[in-house]
C-alpha atoms as a PDB file:
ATOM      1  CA  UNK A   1    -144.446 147.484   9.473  1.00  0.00           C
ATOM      2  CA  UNK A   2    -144.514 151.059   9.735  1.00  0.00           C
ATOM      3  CA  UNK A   3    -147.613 152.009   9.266  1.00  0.00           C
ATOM      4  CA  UNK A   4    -148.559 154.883  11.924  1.00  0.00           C
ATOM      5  CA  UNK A   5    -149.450 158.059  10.169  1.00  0.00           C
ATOM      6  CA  UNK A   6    -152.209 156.965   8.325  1.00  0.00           C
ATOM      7  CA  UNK A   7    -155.975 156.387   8.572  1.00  0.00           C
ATOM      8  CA  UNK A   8    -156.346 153.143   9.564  1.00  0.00           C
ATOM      9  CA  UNK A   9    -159.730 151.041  11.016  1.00  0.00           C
ATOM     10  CA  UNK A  10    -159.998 147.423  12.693  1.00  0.00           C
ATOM     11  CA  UNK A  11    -162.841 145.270  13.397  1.00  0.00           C
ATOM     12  CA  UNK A  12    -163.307 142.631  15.870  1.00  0.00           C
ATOM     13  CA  UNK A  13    -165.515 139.508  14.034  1.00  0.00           C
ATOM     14  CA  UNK A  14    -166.699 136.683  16.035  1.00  0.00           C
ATOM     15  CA  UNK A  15    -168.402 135.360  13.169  1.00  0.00           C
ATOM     16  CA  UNK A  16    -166.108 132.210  13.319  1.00  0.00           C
ATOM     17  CA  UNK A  17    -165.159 129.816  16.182  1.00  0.00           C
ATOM     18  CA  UNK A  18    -162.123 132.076  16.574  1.00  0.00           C
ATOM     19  CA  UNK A  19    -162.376 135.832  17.109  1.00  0.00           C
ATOM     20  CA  UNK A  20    -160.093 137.707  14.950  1.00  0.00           C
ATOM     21  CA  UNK A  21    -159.378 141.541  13.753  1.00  0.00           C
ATOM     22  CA  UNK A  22    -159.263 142.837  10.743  1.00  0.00           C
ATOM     23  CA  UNK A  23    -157.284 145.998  10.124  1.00  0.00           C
ATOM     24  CA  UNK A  24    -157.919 148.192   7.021  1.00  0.00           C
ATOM     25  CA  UNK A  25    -154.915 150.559   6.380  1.00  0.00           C
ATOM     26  CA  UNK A  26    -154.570 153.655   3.998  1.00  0.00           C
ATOM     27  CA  UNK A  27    -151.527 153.532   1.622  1.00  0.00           C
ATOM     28  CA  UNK A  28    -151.262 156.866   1.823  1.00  0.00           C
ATOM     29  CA  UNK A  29    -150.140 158.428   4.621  1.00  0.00           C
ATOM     30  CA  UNK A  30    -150.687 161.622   6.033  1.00  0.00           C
ATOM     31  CA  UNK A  31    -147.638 163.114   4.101  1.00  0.00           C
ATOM     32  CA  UNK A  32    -149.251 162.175   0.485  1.00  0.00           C
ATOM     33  CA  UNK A  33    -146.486 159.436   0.048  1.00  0.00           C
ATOM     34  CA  UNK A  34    -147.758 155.793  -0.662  1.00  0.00           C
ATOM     35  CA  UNK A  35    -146.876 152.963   1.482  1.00  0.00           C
ATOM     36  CA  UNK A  36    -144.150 150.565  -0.687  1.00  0.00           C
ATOM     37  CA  UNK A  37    -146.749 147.005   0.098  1.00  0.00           C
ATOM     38  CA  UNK A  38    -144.350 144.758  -1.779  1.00  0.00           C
ATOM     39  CA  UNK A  39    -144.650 141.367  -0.541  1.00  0.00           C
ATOM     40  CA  UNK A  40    -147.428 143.218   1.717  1.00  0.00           C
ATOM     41  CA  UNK A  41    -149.183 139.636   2.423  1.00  0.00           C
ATOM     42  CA  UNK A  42    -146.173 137.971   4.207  1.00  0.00           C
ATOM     43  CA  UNK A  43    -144.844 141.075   5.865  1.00  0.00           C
ATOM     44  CA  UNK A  44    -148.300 141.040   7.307  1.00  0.00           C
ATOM     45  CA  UNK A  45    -148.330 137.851   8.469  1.00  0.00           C
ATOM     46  CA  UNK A  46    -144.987 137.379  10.329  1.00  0.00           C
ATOM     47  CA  UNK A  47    -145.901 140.882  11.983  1.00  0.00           C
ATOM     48  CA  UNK A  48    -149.959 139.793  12.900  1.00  0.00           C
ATOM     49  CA  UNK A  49    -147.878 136.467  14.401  1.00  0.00           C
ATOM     50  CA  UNK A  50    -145.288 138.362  16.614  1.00  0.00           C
ATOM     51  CA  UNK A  51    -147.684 140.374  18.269  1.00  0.00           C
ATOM     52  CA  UNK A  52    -149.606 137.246  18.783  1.00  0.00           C
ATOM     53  CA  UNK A  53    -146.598 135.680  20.240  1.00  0.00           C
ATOM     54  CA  UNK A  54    -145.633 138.751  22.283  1.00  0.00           C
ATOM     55  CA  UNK A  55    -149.256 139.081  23.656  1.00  0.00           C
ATOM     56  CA  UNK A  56    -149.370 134.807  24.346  1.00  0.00           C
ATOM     57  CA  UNK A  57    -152.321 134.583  22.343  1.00  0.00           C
ATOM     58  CA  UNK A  58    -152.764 131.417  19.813  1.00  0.00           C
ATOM     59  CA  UNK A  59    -151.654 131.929  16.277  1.00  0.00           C
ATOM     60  CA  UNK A  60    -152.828 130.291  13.208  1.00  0.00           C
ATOM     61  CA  UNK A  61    -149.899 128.429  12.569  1.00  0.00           C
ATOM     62  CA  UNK A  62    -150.546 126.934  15.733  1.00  0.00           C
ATOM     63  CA  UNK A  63    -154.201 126.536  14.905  1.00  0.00           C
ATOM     64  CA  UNK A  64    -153.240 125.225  11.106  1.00  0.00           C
ATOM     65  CA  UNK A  65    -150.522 122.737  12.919  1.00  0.00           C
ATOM     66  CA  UNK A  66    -153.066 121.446  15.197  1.00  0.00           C
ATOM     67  CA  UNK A  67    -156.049 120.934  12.992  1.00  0.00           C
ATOM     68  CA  UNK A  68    -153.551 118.758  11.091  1.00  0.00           C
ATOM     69  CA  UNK A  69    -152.314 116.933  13.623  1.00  0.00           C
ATOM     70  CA  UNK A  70    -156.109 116.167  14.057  1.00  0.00           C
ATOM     71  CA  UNK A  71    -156.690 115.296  10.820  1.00  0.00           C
ATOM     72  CA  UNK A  72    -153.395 113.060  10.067  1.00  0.00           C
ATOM     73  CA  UNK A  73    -154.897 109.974   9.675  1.00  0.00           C
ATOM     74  CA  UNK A  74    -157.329 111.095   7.272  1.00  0.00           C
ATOM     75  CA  UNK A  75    -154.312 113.426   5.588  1.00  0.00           C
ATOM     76  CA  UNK A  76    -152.139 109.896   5.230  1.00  0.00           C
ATOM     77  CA  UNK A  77    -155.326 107.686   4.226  1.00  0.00           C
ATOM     78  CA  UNK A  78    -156.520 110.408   1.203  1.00  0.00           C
ATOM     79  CA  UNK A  79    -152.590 110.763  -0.279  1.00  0.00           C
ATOM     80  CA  UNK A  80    -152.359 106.290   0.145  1.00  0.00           C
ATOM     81  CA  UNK A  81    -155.325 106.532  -2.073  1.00  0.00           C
ATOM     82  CA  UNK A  82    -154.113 109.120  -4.195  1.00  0.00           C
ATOM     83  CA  UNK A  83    -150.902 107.488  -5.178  1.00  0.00           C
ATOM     84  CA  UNK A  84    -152.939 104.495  -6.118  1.00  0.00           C
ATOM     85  CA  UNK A  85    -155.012 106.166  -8.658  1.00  0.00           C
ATOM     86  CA  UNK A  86    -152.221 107.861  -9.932  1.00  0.00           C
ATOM     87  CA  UNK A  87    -150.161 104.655 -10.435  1.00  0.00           C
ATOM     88  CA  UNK A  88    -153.368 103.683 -12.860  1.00  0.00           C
ATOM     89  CA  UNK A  89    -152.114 107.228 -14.895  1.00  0.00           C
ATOM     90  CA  UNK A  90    -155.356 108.662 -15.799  1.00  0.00           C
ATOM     91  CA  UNK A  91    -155.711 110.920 -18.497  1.00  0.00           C
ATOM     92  CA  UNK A  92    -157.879 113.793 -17.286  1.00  0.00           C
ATOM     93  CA  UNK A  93    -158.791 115.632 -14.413  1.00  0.00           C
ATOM     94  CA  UNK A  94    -162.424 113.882 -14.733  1.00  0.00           C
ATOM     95  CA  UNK A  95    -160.642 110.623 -14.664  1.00  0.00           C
ATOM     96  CA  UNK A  96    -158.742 111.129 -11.536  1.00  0.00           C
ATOM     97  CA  UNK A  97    -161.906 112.573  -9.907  1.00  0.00           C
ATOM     98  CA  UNK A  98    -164.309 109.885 -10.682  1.00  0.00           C
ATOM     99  CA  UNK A  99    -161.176 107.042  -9.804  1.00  0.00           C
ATOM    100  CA  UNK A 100    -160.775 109.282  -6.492  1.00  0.00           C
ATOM    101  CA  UNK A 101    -164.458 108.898  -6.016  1.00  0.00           C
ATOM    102  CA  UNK A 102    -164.677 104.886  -6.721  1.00  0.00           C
ATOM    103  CA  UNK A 103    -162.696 105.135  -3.555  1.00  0.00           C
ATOM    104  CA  UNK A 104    -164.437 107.395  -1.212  1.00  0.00           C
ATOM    105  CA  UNK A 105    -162.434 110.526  -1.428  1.00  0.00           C
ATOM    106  CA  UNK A 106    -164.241 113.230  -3.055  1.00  0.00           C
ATOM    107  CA  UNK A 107    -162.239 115.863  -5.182  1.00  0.00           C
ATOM    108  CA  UNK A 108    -163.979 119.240  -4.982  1.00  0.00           C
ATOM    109  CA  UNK A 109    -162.232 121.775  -8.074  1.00  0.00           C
ATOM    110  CA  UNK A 110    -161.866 125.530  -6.036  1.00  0.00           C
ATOM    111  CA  UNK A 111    -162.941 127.703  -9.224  1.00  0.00           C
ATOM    112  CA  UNK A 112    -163.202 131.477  -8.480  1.00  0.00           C
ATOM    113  CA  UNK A 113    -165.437 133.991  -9.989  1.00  0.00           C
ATOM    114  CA  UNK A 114    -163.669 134.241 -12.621  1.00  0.00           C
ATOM    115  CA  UNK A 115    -163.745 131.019 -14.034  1.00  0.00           C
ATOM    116  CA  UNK A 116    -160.127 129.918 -13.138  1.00  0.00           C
ATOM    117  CA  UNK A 117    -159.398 127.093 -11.191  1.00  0.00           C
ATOM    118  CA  UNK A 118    -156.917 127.484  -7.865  1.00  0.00           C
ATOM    119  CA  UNK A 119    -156.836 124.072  -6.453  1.00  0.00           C
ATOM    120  CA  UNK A 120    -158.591 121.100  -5.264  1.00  0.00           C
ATOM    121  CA  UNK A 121    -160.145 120.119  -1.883  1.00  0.00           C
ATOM    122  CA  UNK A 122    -160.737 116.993  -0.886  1.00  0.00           C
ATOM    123  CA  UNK A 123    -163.155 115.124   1.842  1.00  0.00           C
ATOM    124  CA  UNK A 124    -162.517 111.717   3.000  1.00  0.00           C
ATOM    125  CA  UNK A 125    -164.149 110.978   6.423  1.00  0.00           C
ATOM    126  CA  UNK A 126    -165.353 113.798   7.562  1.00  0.00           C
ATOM    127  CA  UNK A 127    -162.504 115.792   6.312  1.00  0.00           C
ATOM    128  CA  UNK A 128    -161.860 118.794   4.008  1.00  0.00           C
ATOM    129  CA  UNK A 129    -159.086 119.953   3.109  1.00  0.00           C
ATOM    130  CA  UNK A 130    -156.910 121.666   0.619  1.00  0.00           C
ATOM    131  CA  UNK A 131    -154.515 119.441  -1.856  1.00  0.00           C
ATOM    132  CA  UNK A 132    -151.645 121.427   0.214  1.00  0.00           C
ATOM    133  CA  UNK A 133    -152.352 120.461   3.452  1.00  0.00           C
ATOM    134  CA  UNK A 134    -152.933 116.655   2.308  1.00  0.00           C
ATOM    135  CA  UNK A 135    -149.499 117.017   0.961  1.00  0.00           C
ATOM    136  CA  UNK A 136    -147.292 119.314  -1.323  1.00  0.00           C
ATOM    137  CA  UNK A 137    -147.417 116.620  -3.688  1.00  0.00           C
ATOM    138  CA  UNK A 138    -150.996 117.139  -4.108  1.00  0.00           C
ATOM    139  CA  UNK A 139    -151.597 120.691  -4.876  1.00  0.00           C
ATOM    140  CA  UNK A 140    -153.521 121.700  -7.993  1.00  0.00           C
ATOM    141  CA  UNK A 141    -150.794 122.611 -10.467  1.00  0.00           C
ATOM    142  CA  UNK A 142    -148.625 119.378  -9.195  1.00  0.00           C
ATOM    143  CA  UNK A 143    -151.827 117.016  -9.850  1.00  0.00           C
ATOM    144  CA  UNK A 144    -152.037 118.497 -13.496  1.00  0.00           C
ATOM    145  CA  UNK A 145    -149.002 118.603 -14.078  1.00  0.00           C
ATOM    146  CA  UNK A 146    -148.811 114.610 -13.652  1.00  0.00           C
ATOM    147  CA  UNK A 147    -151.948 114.206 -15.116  1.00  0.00           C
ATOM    148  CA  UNK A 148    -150.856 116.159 -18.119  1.00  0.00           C
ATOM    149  CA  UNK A 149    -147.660 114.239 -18.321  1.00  0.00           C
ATOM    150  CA  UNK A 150    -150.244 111.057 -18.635  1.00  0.00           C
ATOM    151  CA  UNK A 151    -151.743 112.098 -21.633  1.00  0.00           C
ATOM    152  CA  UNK A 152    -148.605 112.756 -23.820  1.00  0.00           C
ATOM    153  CA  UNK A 153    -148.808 115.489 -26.294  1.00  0.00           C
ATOM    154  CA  UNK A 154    -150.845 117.499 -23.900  1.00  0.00           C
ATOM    155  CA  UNK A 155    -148.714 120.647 -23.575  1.00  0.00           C
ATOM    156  CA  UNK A 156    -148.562 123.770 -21.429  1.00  0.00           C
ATOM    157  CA  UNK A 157    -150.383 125.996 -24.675  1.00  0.00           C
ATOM    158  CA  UNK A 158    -153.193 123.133 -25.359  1.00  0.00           C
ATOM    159  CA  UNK A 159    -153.370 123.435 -20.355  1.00  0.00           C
ATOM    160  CA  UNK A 160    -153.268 127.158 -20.651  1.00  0.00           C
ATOM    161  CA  UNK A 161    -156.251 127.976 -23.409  1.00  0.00           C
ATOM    162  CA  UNK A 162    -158.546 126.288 -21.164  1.00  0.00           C
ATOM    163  CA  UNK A 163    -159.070 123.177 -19.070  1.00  0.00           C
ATOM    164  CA  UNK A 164    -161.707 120.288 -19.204  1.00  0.00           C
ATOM    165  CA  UNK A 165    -163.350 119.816 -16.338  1.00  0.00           C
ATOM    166  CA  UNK A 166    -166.873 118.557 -15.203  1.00  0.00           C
ATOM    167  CA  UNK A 167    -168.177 119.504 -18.645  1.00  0.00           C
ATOM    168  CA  UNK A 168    -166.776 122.711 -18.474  1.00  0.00           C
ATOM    169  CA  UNK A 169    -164.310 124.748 -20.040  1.00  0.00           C
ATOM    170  CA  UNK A 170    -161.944 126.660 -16.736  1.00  0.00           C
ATOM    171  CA  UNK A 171    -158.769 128.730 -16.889  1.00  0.00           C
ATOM    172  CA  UNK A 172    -155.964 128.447 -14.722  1.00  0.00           C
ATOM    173  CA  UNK A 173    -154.827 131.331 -12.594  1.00  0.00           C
ATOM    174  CA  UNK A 174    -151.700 132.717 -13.827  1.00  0.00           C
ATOM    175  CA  UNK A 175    -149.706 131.168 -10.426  1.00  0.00           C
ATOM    176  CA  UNK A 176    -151.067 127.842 -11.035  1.00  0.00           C
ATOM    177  CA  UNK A 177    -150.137 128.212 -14.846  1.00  0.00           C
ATOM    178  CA  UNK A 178    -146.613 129.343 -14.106  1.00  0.00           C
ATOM    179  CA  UNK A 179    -146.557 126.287 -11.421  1.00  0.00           C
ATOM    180  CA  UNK A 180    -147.339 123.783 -13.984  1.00  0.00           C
ATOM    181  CA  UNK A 181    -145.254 124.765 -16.716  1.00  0.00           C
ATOM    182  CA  UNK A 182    -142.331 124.333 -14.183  1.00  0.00           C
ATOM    183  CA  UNK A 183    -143.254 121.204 -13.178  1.00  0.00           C
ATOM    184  CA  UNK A 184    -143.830 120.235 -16.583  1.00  0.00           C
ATOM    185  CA  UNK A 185    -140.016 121.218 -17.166  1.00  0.00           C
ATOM    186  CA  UNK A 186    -139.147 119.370 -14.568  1.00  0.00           C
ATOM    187  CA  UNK A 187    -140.718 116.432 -15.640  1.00  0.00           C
ATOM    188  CA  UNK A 188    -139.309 116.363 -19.301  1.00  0.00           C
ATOM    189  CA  UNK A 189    -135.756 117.225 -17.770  1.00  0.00           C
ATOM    190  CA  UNK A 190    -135.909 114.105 -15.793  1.00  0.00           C
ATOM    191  CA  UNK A 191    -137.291 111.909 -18.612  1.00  0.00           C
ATOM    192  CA  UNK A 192    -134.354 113.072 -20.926  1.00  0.00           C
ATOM    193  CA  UNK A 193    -131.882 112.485 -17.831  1.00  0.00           C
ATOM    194  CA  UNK A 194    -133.451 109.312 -17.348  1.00  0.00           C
ATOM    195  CA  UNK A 195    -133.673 107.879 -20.668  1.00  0.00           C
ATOM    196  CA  UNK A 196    -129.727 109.176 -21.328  1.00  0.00           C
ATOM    197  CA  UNK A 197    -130.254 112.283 -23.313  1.00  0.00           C
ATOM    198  CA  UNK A 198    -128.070 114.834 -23.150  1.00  0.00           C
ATOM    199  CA  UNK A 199    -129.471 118.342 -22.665  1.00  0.00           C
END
């Protein structure tokens, strides 16, 4: 990544069931010239998991792709019941949640500080884990998206000025907003297409 010539400080945690390092790096370097950190976040990961690989030490992906292996069952058994309640078409997130409930699987909003929703978890069995990893069907802005499509007239302005949930009023953050509003597109693309419309 290029990143010699520059103050720069790691710290070994063994605060999990995994030691791990994290590395703090200046993005200026000695010169006075910033570091370009475009797309910063993936370069950072394909480098962390080449060293990992060069060294023969276990990566996450290997980690991820093994806790999911472990977990398949549960993984097939939550998205079974989630195509179920969505073939009933409910109207709102609450609906979906308490139908979801009703059959053991317990959706769990992931709303940050600042009052915007990223995503859902869900348990089932003894298992927790992110919409994504259930399935890419089920990731937050996909679930609304559907859910939204439910209750026609609901559009991506009435979504983006704020979303019911739990009795209470949460954003979306601006990747899940841009997510749904795709999907949304998507969605009314393939109606029109279906129904014979020309666009």
């Amino acid at each position: 990544m290029e990143l010699k010539n520059r103050q720069a400080i790691a710290f070994v945690h063994r605060d999990k069931a995994h030691t791990h390092v994290h590395v703090y790096v200046n993005r200026i370097g000695f010169d006075g010239k910033a570091y370009n950190d475009s797309f910063i976040g993936k370069r950072s990961q394909i480098a962390a998991d080449n060293v990992a690989k060069e060294l023969g030490l276990t990566r996450v992906r290997d980690v991820q792709n093994e806790k999911l292996q472990e977990l398949k069952w549960q993984r097939l058994a939550i998205r079974h019941i989630n195509n179920k309640v969505m073939e009933t078409r409910p109207k709102s997130l609450d609906e979906y949640i308490s139908k979801m409930k009703t059959c053991n699987v317990q959706v769990i909003p992931s709303i940050n500080k600042s009052n915007q929703l990223q995503g859902f978890r869900f348990e089932y069995k003894g298992a927790n884990l992110k919409g994504s990893e259930v399935h890419r069907s089920m990731t937050g802005g996909k679930l609304i998206a559907e859910i939204s499509e439910n209750s026609k007239g609901v559009g991506m302005k009435e979504i983006s000025s704020g979303l019911k949930l739990m009795d209470k009023t949460v954003q979306l953050s601006t990747n899940m907003a841009s997510k749904i509003a795709k999907d949304l597109i998507k969605q009314v693309i393939k109606r029109g297409l279906d129904t014979g419309m020309g666009i």
